[in-house]
Protein backbone atom coordinates (compact mmCIF):
# COMPACT_ATOMS: atom_id res chain seq x y z
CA UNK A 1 0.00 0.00 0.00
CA UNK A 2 1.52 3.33 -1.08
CA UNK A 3 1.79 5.95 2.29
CA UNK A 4 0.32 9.28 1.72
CA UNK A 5 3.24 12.08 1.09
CA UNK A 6 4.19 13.95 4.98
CA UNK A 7 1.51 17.12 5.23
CA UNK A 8 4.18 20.17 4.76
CA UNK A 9 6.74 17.72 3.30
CA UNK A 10 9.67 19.92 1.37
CA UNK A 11 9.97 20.39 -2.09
CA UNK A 12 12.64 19.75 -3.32
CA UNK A 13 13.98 23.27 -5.71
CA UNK A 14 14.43 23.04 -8.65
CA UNK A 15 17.99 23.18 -10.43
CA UNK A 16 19.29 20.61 -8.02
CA UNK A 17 20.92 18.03 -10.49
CA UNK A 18 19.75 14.36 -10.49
CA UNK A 19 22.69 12.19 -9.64
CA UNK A 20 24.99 11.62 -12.64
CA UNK A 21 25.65 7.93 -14.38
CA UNK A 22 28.01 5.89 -12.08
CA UNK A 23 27.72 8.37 -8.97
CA UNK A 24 27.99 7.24 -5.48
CA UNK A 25 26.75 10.16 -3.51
CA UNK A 26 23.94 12.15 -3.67
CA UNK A 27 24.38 16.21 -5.23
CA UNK A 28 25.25 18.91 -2.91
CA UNK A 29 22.04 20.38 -2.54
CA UNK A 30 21.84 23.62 -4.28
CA UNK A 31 20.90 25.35 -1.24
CA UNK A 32 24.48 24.75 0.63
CA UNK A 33 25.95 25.52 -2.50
CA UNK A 34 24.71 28.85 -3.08
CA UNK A 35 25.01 29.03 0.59
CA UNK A 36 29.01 28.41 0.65
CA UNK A 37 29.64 30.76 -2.40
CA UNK A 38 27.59 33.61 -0.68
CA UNK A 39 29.52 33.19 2.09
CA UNK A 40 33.22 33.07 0.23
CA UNK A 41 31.85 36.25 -1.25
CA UNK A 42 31.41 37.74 2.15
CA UNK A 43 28.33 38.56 1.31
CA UNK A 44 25.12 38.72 3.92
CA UNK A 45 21.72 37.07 3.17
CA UNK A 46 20.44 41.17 2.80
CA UNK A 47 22.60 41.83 0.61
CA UNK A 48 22.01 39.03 -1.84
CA UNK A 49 18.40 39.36 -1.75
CA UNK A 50 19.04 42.92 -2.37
CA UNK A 51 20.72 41.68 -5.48
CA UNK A 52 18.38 39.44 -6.71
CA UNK A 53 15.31 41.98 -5.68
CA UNK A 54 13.53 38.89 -3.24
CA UNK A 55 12.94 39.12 0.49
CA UNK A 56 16.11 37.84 2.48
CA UNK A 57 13.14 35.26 4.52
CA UNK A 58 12.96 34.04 0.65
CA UNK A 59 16.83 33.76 0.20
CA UNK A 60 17.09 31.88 3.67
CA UNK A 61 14.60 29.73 2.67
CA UNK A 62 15.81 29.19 -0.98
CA UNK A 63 19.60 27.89 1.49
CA UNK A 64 17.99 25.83 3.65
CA UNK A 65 16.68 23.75 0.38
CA UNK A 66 12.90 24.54 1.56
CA UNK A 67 12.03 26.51 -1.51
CA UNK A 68 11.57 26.12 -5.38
CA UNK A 69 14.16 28.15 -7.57
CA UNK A 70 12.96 29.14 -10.62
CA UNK A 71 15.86 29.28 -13.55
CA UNK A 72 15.50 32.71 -13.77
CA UNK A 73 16.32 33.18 -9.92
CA UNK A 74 18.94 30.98 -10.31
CA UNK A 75 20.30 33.12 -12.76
CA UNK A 76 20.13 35.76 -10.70
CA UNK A 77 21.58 34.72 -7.76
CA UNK A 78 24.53 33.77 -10.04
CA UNK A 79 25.23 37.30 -11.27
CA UNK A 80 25.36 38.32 -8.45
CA UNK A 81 27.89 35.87 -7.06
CA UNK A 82 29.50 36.70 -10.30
CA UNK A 83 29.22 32.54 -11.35
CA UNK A 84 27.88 31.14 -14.36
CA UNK A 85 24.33 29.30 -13.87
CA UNK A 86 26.05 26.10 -14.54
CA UNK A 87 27.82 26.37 -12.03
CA UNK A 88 24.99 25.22 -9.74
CA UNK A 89 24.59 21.79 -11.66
CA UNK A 90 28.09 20.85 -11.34
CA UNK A 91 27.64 20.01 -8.13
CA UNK A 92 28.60 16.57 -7.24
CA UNK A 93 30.31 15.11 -4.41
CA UNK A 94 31.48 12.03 -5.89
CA UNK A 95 34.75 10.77 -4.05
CA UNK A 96 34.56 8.83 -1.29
CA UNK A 97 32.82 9.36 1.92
CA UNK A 98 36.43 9.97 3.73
CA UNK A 99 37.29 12.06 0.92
CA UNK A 100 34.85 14.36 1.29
CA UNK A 101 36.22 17.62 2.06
CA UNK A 102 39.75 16.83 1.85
CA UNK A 103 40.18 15.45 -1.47
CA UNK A 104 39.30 16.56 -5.57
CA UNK A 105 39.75 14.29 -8.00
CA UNK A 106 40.76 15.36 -11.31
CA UNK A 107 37.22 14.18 -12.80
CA UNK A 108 35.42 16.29 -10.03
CA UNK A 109 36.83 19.07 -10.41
CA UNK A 110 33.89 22.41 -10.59
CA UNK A 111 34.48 23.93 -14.23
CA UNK A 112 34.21 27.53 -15.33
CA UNK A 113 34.30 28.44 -18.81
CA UNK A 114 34.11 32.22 -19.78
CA UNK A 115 33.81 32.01 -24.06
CA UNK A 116 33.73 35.64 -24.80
CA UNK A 117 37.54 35.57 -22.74
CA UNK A 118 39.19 32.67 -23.77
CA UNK A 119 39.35 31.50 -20.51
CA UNK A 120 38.36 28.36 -18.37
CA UNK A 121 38.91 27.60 -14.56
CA UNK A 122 38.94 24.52 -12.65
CA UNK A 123 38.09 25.07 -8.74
CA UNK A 124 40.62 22.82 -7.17
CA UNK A 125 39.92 23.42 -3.28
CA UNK A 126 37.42 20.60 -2.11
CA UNK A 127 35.46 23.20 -0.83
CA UNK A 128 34.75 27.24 -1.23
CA UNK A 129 34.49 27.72 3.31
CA UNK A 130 38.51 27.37 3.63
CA UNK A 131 41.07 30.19 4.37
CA UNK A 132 42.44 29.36 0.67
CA UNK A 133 41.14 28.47 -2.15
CA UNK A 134 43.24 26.65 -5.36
CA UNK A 135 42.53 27.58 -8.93
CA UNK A 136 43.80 25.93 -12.34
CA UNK A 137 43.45 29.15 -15.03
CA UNK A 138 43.48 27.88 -18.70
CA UNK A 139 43.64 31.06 -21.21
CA UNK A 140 43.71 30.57 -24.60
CA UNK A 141 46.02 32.09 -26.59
CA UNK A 142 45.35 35.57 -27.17
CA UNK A 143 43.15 35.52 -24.42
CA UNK A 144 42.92 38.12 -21.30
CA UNK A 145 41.58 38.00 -18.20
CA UNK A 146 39.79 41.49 -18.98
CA UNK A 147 40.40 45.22 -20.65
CA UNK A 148 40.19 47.09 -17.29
CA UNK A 149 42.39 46.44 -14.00
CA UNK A 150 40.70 44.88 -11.34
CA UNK A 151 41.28 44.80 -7.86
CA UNK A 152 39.83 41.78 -5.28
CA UNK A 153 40.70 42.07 -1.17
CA UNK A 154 42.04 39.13 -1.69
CA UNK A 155 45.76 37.78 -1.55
CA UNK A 156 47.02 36.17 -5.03
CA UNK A 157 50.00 34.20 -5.50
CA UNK A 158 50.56 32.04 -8.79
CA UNK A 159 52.86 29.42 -10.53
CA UNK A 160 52.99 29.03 -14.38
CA UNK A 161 53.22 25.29 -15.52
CA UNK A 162 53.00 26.00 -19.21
CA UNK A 163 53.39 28.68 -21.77
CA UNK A 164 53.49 32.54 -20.84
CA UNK A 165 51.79 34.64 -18.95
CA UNK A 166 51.87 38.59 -19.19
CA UNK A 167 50.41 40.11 -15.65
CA UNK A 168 49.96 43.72 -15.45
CA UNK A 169 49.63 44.89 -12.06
CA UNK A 170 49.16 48.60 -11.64
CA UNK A 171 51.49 50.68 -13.70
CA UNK A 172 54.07 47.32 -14.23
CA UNK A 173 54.24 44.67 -16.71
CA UNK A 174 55.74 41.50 -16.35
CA UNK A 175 55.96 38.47 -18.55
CA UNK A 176 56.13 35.24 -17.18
CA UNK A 177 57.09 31.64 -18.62
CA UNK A 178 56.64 28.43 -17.48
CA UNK A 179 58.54 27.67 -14.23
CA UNK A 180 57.88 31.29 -12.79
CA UNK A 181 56.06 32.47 -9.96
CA UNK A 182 54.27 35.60 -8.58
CA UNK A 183 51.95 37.71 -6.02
CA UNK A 184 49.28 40.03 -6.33
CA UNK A 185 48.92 41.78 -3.27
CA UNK A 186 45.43 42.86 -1.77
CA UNK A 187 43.69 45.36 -3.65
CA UNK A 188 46.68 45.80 -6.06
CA UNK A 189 44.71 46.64 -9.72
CA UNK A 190 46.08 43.47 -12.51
CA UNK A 191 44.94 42.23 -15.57
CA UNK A 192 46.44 38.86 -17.38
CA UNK A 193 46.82 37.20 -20.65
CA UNK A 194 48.55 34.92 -22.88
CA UNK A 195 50.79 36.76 -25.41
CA UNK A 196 51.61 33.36 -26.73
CA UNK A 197 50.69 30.82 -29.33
CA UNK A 198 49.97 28.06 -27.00
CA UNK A 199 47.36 28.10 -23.97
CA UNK A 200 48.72 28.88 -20.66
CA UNK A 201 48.15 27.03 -17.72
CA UNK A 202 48.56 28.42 -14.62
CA UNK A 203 47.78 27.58 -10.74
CA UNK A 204 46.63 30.01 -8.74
CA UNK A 205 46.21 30.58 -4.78
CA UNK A 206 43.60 32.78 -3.66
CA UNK A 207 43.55 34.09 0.38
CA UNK A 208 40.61 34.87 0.71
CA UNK A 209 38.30 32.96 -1.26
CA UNK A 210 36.84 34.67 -3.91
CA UNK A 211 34.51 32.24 -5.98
């Protein structure tokens, strides 16, 4: 005999991705997800829902996985955590339970790719709540990290592993090959790209988080 569903019972929101072929674990729920980024941002619940133009009860609610996100919220809430909407479907927590927060394997890595740039990212901390966060930058050749200098409170230090890499930070230029290193201090203006005819791999570490 089929039980009747739990009066008040939550719904589940929508955008959380269905477990992929092969996994082992269920999907981070979208709420902790958008819940961790927010947080990396150092943003409040206010000021996201100021963002998105909902009530913060709505945002706490939308974290705590007991209400339905439409796409178009989603999308929102991803501009203004400066992500991608895929983001949120990439989800997946599929190492081993013991692994779980300590561990990323190379096939579970969270993937950014930014077309108009020329420029990917692979998220290679385990999780975005740390004191530092890891990041593998892929620009394509040609490619830039932006026209304008930008400026994050945020500590950046960096290794190239292949091709070049021309920083600008502030008024200085530098051009970096594979085997060299740098830092970006806080709030120090910098723009990057690959002067080269080969993409440019490089691995960055970010204190604070900033995805």
């Amino acid at each position: 005999m089929k039980r009747p569903a739990r009066r008040g019972a939550v719904k589940k929101a929508r955008g959380v991705p269905r477990r992929a072929v092969g996994a082992s674990e269920d999907p981070i729920p979208l709420g902790r997800q958008i819940r961790d980024l927010r947080l990396a941002r150092r943003q409040t619940l206010a000021q996201l829902a100021k963002a998105i133009g909902k009530s913060i009860a709505y945002v706490s609610l939308i974290e705590r996985n007991r209400a339905e996100v439409p796409v178009s919220t989603l999308k929102a809430i991803g501009d203004a955590l400066g992500v991608q909407i895929s983001w949120f479907f990439q989800g997946y927590d599929l190492g081993a339970p013991q692994e779980h927060g300590y561990i990323v394997r190379r096939s579970h890595r969270r993937h950014l790719s930014f077309p108009g740039l020329g420029l990917e990212e692979d998220l290679l901390s385990p999780t975005l709540t740390g004191e530092t966060e890891l990041i593998l930058s892929t620009f394509a050749p040609g490619a830039r990290s932006g026209e304008q200098l930008v400026s994050r409170m945020a500590e950046q230090s960096g290794y190239v592993i292949s091709g070049r890499l021309e920083l600008q930070i502030e008024r200085r230029r530098f051009l970096l090959s594979e085997g060299d290193s740098f830092r970006i201090n806080r709030g120090e203006g910098f723009t990057a790209r690959n002067p080269g005819e080969e993409p440019s791999v490089s691995l960055w570490v970010i204190t604070p988080p900033r995805y």
